[in-house]
Protein backbone atom coordinates (compact mmCIF):
# COMPACT_ATOMS: atom_id res chain seq x y z
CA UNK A 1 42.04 169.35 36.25
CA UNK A 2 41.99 171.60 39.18
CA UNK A 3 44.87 171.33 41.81
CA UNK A 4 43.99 170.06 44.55
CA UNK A 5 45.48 172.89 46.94
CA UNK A 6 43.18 175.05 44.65
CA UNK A 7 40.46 172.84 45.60
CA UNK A 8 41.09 173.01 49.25
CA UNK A 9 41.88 176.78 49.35
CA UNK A 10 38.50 177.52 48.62
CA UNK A 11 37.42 177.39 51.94
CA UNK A 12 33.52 176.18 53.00
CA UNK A 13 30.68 178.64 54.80
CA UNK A 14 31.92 180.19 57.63
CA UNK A 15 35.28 178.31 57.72
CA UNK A 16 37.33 180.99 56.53
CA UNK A 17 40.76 181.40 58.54
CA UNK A 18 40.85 184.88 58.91
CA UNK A 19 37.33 184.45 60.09
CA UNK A 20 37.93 181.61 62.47
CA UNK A 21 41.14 183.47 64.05
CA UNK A 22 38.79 186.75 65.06
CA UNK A 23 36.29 184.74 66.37
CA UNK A 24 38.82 182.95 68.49
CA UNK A 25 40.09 186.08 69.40
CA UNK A 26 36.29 187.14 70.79
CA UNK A 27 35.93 184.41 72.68
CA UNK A 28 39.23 183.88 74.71
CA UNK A 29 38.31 187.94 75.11
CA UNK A 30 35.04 186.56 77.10
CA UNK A 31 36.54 183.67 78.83
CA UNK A 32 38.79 186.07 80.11
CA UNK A 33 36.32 188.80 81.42
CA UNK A 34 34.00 185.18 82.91
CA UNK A 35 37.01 184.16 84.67
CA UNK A 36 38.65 187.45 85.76
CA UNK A 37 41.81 186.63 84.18
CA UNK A 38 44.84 188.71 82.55
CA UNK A 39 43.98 189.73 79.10
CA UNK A 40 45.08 187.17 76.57
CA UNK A 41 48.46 187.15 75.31
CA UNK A 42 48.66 188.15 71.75
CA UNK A 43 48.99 185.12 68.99
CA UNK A 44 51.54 186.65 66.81
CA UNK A 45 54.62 188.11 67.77
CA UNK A 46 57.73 186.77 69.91
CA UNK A 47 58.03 182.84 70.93
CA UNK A 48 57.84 184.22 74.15
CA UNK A 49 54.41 185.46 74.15
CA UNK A 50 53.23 182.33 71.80
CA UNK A 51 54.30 180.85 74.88
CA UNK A 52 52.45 182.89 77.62
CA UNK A 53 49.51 182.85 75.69
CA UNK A 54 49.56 178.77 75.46
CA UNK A 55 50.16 178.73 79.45
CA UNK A 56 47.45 181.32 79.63
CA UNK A 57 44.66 178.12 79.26
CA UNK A 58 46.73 176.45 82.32
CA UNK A 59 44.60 179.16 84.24
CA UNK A 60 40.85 178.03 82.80
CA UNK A 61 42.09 173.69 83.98
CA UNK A 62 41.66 173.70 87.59
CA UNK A 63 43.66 171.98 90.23
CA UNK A 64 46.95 171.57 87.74
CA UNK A 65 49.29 168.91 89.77
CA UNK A 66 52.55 170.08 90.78
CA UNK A 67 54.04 166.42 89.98
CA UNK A 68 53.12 167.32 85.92
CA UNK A 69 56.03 170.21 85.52
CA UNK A 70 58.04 168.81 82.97
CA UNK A 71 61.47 169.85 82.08
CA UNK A 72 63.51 170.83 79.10
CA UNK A 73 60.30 172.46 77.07
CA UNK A 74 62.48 175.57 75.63
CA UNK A 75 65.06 173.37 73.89
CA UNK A 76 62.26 170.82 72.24
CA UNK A 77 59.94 173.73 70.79
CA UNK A 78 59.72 174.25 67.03
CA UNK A 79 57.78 177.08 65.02
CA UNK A 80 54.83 176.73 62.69
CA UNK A 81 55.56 180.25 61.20
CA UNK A 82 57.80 183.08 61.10
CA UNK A 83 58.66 184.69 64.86
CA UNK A 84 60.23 188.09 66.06
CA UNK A 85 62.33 186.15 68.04
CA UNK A 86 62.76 182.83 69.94
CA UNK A 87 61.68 181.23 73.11
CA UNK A 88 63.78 183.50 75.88
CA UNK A 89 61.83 184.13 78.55
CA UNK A 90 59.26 182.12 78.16
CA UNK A 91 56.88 181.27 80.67
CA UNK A 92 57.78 177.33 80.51
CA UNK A 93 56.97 176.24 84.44
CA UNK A 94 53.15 177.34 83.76
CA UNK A 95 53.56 175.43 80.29
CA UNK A 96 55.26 172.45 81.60
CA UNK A 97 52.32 172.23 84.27
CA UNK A 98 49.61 171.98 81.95
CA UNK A 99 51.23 169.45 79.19
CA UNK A 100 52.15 167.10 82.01
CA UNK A 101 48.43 167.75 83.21
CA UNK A 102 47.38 166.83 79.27
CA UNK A 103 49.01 163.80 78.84
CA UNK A 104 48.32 162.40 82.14
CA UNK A 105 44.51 163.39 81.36
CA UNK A 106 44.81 161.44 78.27
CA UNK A 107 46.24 158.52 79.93
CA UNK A 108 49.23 159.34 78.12
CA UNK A 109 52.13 158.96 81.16
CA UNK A 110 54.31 161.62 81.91
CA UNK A 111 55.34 163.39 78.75
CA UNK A 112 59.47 163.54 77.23
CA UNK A 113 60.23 166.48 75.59
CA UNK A 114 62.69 165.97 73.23
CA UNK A 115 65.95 167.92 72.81
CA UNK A 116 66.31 169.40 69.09
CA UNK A 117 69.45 169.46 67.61
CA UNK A 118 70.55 171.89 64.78
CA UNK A 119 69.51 168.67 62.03
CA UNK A 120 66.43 168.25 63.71
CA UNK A 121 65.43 171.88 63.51
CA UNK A 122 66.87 172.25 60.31
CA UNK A 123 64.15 169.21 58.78
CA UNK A 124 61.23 170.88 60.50
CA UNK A 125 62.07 173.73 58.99
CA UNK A 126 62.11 172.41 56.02
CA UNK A 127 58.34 170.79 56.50
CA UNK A 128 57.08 173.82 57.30
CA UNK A 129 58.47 175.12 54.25
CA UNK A 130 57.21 172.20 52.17
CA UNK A 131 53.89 172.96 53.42
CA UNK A 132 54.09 176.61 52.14
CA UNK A 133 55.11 176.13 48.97
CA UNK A 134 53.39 172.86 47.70
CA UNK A 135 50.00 173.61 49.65
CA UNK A 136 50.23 177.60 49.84
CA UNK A 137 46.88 178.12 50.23
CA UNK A 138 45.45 175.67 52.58
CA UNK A 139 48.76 176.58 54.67
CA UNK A 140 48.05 179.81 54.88
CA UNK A 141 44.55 179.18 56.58
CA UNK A 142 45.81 176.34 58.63
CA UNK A 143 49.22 177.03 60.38
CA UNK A 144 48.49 180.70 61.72
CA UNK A 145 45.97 178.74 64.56
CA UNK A 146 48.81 176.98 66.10
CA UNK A 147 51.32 178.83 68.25
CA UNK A 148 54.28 175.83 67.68
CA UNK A 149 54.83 172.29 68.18
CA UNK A 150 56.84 170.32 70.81
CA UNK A 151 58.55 167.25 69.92
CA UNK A 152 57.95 163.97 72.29
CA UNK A 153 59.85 161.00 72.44
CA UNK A 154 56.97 158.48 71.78
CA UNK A 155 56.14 156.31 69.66
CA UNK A 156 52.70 158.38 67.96
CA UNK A 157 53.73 160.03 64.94
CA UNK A 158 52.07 163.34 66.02
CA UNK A 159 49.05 164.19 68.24
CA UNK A 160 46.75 167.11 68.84
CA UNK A 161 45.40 167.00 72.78
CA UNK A 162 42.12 169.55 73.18
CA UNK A 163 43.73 170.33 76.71
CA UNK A 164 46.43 171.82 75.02
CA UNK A 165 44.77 174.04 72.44
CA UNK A 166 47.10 176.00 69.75
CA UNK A 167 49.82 173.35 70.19
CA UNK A 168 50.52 170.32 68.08
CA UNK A 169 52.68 167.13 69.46
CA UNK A 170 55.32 165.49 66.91
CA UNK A 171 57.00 161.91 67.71
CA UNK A 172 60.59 162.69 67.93
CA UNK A 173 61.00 159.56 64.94
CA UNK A 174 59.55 161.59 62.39
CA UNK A 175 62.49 163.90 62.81
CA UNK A 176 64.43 160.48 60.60
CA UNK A 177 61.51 160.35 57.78
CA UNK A 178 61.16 162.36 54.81
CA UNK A 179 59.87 165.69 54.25
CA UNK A 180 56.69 164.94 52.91
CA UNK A 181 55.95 162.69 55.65
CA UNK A 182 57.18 165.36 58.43
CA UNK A 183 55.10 168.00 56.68
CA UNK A 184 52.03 165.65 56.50
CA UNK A 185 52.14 165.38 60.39
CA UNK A 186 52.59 169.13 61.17
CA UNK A 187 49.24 169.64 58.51
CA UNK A 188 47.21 166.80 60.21
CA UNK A 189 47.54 168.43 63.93
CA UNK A 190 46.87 171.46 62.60
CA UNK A 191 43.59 171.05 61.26
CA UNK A 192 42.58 169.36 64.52
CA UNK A 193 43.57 172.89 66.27
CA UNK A 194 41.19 174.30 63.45
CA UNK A 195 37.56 171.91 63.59
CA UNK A 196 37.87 171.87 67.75
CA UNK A 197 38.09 175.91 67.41
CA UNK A 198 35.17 175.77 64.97
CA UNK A 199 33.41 173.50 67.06
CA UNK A 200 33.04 176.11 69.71
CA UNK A 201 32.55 179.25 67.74
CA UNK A 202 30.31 177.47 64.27
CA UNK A 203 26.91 175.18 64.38
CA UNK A 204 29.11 172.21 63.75
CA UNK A 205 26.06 170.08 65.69
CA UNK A 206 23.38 170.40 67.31
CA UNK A 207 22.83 171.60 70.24
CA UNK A 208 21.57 168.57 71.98
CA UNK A 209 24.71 166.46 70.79
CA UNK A 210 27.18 164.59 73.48
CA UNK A 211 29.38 162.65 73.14
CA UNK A 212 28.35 160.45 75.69
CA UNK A 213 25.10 159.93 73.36
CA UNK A 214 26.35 159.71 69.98
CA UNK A 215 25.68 157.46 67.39
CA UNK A 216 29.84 155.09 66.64
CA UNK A 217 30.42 153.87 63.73
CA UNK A 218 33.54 151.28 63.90
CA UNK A 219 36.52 152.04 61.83
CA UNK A 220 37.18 149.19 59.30
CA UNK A 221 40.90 149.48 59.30
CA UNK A 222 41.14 149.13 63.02
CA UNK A 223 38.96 145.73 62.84
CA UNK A 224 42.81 143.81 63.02
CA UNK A 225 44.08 146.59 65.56
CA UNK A 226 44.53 145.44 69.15
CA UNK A 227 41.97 147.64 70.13
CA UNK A 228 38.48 148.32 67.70
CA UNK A 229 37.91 151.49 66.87
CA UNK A 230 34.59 153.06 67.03
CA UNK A 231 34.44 156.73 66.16
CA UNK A 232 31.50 159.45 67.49
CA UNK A 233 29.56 161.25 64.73
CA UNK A 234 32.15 164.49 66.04
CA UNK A 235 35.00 162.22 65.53
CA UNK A 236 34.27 161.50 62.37
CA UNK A 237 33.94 164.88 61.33
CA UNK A 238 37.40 166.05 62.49
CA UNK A 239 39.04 163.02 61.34
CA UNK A 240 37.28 163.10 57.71
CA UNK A 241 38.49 166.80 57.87
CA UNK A 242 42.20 166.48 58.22
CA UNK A 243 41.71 162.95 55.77
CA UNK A 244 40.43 165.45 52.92
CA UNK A 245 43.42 167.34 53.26
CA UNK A 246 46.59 165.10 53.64
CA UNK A 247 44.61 163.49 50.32
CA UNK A 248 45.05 166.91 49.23
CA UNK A 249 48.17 167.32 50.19
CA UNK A 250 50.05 163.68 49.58
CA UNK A 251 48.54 164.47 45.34
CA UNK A 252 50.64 167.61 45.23
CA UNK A 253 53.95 166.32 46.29
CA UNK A 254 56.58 164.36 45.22
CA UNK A 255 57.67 161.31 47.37
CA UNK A 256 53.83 159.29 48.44
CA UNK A 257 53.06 156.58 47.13
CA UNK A 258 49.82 155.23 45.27
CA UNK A 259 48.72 153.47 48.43
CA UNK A 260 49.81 156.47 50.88
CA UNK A 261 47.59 158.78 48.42
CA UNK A 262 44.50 156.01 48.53
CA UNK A 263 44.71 155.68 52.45
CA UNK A 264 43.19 159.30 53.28
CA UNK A 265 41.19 159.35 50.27
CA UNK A 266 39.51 155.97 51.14
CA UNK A 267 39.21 157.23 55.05
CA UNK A 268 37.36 160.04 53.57
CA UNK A 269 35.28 158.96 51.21
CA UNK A 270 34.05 156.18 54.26
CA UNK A 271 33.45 159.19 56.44
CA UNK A 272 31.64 161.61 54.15
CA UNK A 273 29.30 158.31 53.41
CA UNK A 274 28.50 157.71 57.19
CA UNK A 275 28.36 161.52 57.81
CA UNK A 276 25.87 162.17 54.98
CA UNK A 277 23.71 159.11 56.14
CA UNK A 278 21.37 158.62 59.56
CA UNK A 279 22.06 158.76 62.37
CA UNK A 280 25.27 160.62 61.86
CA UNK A 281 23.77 163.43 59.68
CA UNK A 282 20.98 164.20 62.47
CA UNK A 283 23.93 165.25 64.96
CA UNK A 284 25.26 167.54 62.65
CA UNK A 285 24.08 171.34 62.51
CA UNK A 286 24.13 174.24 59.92
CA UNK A 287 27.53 174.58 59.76
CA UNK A 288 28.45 170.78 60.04
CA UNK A 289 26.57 170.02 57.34
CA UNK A 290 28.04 172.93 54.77
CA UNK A 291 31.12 171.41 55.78
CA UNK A 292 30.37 167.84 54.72
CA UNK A 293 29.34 168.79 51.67
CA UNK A 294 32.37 170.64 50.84
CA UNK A 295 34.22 167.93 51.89
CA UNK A 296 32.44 165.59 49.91
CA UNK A 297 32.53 168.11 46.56
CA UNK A 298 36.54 168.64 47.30
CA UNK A 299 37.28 164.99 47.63
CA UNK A 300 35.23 163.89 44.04
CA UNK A 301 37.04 166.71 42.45
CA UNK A 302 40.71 165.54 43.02
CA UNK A 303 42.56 163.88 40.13
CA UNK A 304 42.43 160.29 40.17
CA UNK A 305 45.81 158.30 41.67
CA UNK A 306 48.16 157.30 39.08
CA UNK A 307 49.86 153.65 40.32
């Protein structure tokens, strides 16, 4: 039986990393020659410039509030990868500007960075780690897109915001669970940074789709939510993205349980079904499609859950 991060490293049409990270490149090259902006601060190198290159999409939001600059970013920052050095000299008010902008756009409230102490950086550290070791592969074609993460004190175990691209959002609680669990979060934001980056540069859907206009399908384990979920055909790809994965991932470490393994792969498997099937398959385009049918292929090739 194949392992699953074998599975998974095998990346789809067009959705190689390498691939997806010079496109990017390209086309914050253009946005910057549209908008008559500084040149794009590089991705790799110094927190610093991971930093001045996230502020760098402040410039492309209009009309930023000054009421959004939030405080105490530097000392609730955590890496994704290796750096040069840390965070000194970061450009943090232009940062601060544009999360508070994010999360009041979201109808988030006005975001709490959270202060990391040595423990705290020492178990995110150890995620990341986890990540590279028991998922090598798919880690090394998902991480490199985001530039780091900022904890929050709220209640969301993690979040990815598209206002905020190339950062990823974890709940300051998860700093208290295990490793596995921490790690799981980090993965899951990251491959939202990946499929909205692909959904600008790849035929993802069709040219004609909106959001506003999309087929929903409603989510059946939000039916005894507060609030029903109902999920566009895009949303469904994203989501039935990072679900293949964290199935992926929960099979090839130690700690999840049965159930935690059968969540993902039963979110999946319901979103492959819909996203094979009218009128969700008629949004999707060339490269949507390809990317379903991985998905689907990767999913019915993972070892069956042991209780």
């Amino acid at each position: 039986m194949t392992a699953p991060q074998e599975i998974l490293g095998q990346t789809p049409p067009n959705f190689d990393g390498a691939a997806l990270l010079r496109d990017r490149a390209s086309l914050l090259d253009g946005w910057s020659d549209i908008y008559a902006l500084s040149p794009v601060p590089v991705t790799h190198g110094s927190g610093a410039i991971r930093a001045a290159r996230a502020a760098w999409y402040g410039r492309l939001i209009t009309d930023l509030p000054d009421r959004t600059t939030i405080d105490g970013l530097p000392r609730s920052t955590f890496e994704t990868g290796p750096l040069d050095s840390g965070f000194d000299g970061a450009p943090w008010s232009d940062l601060a500007r544009l999360l508070g902008f994010a999360f009041e756009d979201m109808g988030l409230g006005r975001p709490h960075p959270h202060p990391l102490d040595q423990p705290a950086r020492q178990a995110l550290t150890a995620a990341v780690e986890l990540l590279g070791e028991a998922f090598p592969r798919v880690a090394a074609q998902v991480l490199p897109f985001v530039s780091f993460g900022i904890v929050v004190e709220n209640p969301v175990p993690s979040m990815y915001l598209s206002q905020t691209p190339e950062v990823i959002y974890v709940g300051h609680h998860m700093l208290k669970r295990d490793t596995w669990e921490l790690a799981d979060a980090i993965l899951h934001e990251s491959l939202h940074d990946v499929t909205e980056l692909a959904r600008q540069v790849r035929h993802l859907l069709v040219p004609s789709y909106t959001e506003d206009t999309s087929a929903t399908t409603l989510l059946p384990w939000s039916v005894k939510q507060p609030t029903k979920r109902y999920f566009s055909t895009w949303r469904l790809l994203s989501a039935c993205h990072v679900y293949v994965h964290l199935a992926g991932f929960r099979r090839s470490v130690t700690g999840p349980s049965a159930e935690q393994i059968e969540v993902p792969t039963e979110r999946a498997r319901f979103m492959i079904d819909y996203l094979l099937a009218s009128p969700h398959a008629d949004d999707l385009g060339e490269d949507g499609r390809a990317l379903v049918e991985w998905l689907d292929s990767s999913l019915k090739a993972m070892p069956e859950v042991r209780a």
